[in-house]
C-alpha atoms as a PDB file:
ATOM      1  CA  UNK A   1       0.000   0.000   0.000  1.00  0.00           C
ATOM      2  CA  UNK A   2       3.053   2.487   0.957  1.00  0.00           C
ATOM      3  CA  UNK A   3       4.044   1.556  -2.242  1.00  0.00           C
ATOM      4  CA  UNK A   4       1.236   2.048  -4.501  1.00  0.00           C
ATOM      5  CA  UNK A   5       0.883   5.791  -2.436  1.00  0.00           C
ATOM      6  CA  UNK A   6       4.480   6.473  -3.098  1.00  0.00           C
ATOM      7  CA  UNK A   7       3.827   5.854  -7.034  1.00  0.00           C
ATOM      8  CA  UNK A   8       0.892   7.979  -6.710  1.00  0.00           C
ATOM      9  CA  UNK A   9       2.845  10.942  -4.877  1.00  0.00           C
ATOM     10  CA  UNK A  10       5.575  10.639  -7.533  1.00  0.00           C
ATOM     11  CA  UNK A  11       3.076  10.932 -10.573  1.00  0.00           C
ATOM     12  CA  UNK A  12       1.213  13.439  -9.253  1.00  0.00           C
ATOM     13  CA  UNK A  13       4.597  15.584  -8.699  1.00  0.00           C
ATOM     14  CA  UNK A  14       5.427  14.743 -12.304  1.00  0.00           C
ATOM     15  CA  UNK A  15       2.356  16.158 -13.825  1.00  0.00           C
ATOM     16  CA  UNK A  16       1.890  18.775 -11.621  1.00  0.00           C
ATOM     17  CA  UNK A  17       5.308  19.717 -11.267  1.00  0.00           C
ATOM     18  CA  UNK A  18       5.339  21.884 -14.845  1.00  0.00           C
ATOM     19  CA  UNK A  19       2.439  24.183 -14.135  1.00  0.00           C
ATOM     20  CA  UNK A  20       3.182  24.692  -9.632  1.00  0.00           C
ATOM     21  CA  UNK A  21       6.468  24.973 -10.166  1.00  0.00           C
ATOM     22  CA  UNK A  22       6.506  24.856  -6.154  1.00  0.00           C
ATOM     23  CA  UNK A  23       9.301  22.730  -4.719  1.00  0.00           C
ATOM     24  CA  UNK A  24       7.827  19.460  -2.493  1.00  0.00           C
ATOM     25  CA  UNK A  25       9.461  16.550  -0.934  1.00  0.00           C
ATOM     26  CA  UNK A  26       8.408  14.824  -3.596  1.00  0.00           C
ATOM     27  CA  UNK A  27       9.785  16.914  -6.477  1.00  0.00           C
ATOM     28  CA  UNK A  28      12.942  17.197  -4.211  1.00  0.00           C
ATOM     29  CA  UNK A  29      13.131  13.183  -4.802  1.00  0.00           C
ATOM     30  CA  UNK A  30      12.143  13.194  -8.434  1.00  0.00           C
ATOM     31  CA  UNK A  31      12.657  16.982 -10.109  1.00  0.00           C
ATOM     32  CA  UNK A  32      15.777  19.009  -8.271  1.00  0.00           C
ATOM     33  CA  UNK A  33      18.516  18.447 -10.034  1.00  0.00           C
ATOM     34  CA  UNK A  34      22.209  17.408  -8.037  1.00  0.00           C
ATOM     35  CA  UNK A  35      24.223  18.808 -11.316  1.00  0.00           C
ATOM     36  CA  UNK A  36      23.501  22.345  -9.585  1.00  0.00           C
ATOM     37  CA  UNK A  37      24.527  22.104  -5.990  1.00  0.00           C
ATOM     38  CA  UNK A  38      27.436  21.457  -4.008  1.00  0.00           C
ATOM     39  CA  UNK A  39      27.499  17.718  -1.801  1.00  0.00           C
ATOM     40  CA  UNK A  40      28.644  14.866  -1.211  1.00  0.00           C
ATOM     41  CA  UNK A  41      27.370  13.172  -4.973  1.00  0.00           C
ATOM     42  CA  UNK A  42      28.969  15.891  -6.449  1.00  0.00           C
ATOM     43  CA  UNK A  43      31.955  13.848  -7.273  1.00  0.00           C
ATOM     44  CA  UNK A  44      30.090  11.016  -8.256  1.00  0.00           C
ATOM     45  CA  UNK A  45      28.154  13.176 -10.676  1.00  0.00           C
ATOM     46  CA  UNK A  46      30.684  13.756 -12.667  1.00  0.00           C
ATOM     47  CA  UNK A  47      31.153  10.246 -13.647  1.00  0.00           C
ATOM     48  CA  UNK A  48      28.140   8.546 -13.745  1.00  0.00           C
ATOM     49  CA  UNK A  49      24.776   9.912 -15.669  1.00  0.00           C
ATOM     50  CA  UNK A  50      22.326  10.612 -12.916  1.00  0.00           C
ATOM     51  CA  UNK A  51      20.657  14.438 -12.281  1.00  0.00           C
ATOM     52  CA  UNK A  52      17.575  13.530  -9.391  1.00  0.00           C
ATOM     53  CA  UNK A  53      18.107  12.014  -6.176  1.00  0.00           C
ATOM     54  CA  UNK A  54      15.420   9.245  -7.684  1.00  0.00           C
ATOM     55  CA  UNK A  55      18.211   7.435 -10.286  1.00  0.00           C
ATOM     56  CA  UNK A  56      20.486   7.600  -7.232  1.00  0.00           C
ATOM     57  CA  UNK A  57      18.474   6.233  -4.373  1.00  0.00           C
ATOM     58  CA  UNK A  58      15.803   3.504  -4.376  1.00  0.00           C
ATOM     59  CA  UNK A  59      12.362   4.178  -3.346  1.00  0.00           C
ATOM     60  CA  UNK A  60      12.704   2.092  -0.290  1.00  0.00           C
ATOM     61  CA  UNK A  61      15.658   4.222   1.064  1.00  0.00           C
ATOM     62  CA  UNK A  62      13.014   7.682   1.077  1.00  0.00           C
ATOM     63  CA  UNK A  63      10.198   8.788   3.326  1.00  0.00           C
ATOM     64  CA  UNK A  64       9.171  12.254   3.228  1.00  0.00           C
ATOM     65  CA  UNK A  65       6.156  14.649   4.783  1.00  0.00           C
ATOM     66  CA  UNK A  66       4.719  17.733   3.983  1.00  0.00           C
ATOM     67  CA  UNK A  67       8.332  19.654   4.100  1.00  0.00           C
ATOM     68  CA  UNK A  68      11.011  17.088   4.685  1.00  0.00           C
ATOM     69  CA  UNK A  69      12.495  14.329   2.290  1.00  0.00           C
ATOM     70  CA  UNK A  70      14.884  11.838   3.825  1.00  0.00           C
ATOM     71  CA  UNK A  71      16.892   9.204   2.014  1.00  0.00           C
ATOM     72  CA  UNK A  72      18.667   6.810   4.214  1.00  0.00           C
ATOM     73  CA  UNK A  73      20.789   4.628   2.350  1.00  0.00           C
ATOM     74  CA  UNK A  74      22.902   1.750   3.536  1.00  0.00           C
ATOM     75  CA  UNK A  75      25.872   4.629   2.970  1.00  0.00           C
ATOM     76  CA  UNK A  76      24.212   7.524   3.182  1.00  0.00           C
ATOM     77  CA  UNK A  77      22.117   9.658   4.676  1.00  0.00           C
ATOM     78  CA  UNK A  78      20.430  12.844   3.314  1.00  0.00           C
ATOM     79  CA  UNK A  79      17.930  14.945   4.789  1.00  0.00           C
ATOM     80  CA  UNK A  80      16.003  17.903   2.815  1.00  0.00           C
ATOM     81  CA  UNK A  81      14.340  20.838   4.865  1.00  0.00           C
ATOM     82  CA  UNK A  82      12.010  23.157   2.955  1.00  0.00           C
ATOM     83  CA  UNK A  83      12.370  26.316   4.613  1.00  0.00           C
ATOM     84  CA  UNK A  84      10.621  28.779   2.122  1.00  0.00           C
ATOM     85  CA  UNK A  85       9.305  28.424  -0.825  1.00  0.00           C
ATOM     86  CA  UNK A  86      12.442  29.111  -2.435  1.00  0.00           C
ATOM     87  CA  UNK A  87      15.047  27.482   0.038  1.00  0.00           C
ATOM     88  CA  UNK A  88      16.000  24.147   1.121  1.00  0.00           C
ATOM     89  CA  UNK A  89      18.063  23.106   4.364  1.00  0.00           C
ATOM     90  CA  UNK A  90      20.355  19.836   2.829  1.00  0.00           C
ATOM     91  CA  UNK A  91      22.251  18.117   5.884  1.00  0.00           C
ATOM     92  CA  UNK A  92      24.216  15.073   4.506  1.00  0.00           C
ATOM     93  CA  UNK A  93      25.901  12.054   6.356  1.00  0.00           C
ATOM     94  CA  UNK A  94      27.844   9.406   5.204  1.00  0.00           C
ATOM     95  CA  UNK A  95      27.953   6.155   7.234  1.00  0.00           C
ATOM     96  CA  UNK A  96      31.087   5.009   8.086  1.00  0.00           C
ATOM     97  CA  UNK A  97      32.692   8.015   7.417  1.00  0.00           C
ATOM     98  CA  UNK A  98      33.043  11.543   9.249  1.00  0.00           C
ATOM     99  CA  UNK A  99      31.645  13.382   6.635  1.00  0.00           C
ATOM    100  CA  UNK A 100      28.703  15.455   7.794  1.00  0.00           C
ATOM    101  CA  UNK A 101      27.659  18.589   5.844  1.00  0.00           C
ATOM    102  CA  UNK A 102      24.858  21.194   6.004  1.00  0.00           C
ATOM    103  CA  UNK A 103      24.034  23.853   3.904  1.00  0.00           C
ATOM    104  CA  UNK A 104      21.038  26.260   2.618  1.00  0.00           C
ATOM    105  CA  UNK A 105      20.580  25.836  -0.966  1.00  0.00           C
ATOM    106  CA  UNK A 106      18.848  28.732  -3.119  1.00  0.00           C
ATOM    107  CA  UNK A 107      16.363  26.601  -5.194  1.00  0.00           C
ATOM    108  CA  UNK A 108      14.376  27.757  -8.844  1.00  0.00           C
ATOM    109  CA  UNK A 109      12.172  26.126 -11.022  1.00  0.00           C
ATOM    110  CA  UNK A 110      14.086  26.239 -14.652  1.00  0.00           C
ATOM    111  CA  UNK A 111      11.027  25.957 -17.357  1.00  0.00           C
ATOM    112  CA  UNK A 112      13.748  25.070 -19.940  1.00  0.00           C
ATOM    113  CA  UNK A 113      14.941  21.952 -18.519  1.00  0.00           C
ATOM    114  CA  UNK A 114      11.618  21.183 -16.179  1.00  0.00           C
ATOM    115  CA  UNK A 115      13.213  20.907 -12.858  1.00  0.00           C
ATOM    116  CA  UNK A 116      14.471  22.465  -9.886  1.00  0.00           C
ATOM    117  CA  UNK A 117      17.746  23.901  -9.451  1.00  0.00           C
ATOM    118  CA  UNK A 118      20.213  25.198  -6.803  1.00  0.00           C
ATOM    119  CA  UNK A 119      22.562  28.453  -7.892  1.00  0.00           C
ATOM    120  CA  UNK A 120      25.471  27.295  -6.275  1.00  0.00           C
ATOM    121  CA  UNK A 121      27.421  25.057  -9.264  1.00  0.00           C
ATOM    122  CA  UNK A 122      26.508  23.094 -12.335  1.00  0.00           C
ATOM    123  CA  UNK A 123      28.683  19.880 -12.555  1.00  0.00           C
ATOM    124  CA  UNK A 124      28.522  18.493 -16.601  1.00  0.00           C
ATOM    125  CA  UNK A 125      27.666  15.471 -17.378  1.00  0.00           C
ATOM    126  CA  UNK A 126      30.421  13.510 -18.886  1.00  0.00           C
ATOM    127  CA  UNK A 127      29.913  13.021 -22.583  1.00  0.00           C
ATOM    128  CA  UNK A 128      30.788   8.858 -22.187  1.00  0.00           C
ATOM    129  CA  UNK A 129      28.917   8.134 -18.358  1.00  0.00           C
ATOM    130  CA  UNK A 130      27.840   5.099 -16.399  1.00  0.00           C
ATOM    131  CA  UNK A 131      24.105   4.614 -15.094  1.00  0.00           C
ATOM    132  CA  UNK A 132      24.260   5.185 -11.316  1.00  0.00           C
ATOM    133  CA  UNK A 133      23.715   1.946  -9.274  1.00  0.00           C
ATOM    134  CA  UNK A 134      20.826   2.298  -7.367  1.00  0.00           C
ATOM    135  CA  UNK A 135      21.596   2.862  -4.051  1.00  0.00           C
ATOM    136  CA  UNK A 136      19.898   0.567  -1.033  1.00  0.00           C
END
């Protein structure tokens, strides 16, 4: 059942997503783009082929509510605060490591590309790239 509402959630962010243009956990997981801010992927991302957080991360690793996503993943863990309508709080943990970050990310909607974007960075994608293996 979690399942078939998660689905639901994610297609209703994809079809709603190009005329609200109003960042929600659920776009966070499926729309904002990781090319555009600074983190702890951002190295990864410039190897493998993935923009959202949902080619990176299995659904099982999210839960959200009505202003916070979380992915906890076997090696990391990600949390996404939206403070305004415009700003996210990102605090990032990886397991096994001491790597813990936080930071306030700027966020837009870009009608060009149909997603959400931070202002801090834009990290290409390489022109030959790997698919990202889904995280658990």
């Amino acid at each position: 059942m979690n399942k078939l509402l998660f689905a639901f959630a994610i297609v209703l962010a994809l079809c709603c997503n190009a005329h609200a243009a109003k960042i929600t956990p659920e776009t966070i997981y499926t729309s904002f783009n990781m090319r555009t801010i600074s983190s702890s992927l951002g190295n990864n991302l410039g190897y493998y082929c993935a923009d959202y957080l949902s080619e990176i991360f299995s659904q099982e690793t999210v839960s959200f509510n009505e202003n916070t996503l979380v992915i906890d993943s076997n090696k990391r863990y990600l949390r996404f605060v939206i403070v305004e309508d415009d700003t996210l709080m990102l605090y990032e943990k990886i397991k096994g490591g001491s790597y813990n970050a936080q930071s306030i990310i700027t966020v837009s909607y870009d009608k060009q590309h149909r997603d959400f974007r931070g202002d801090e960075t834009y990290i290409d994608m390489p022109s030959i790239c790997k698919p990202y293996p889904l995280q658990k």
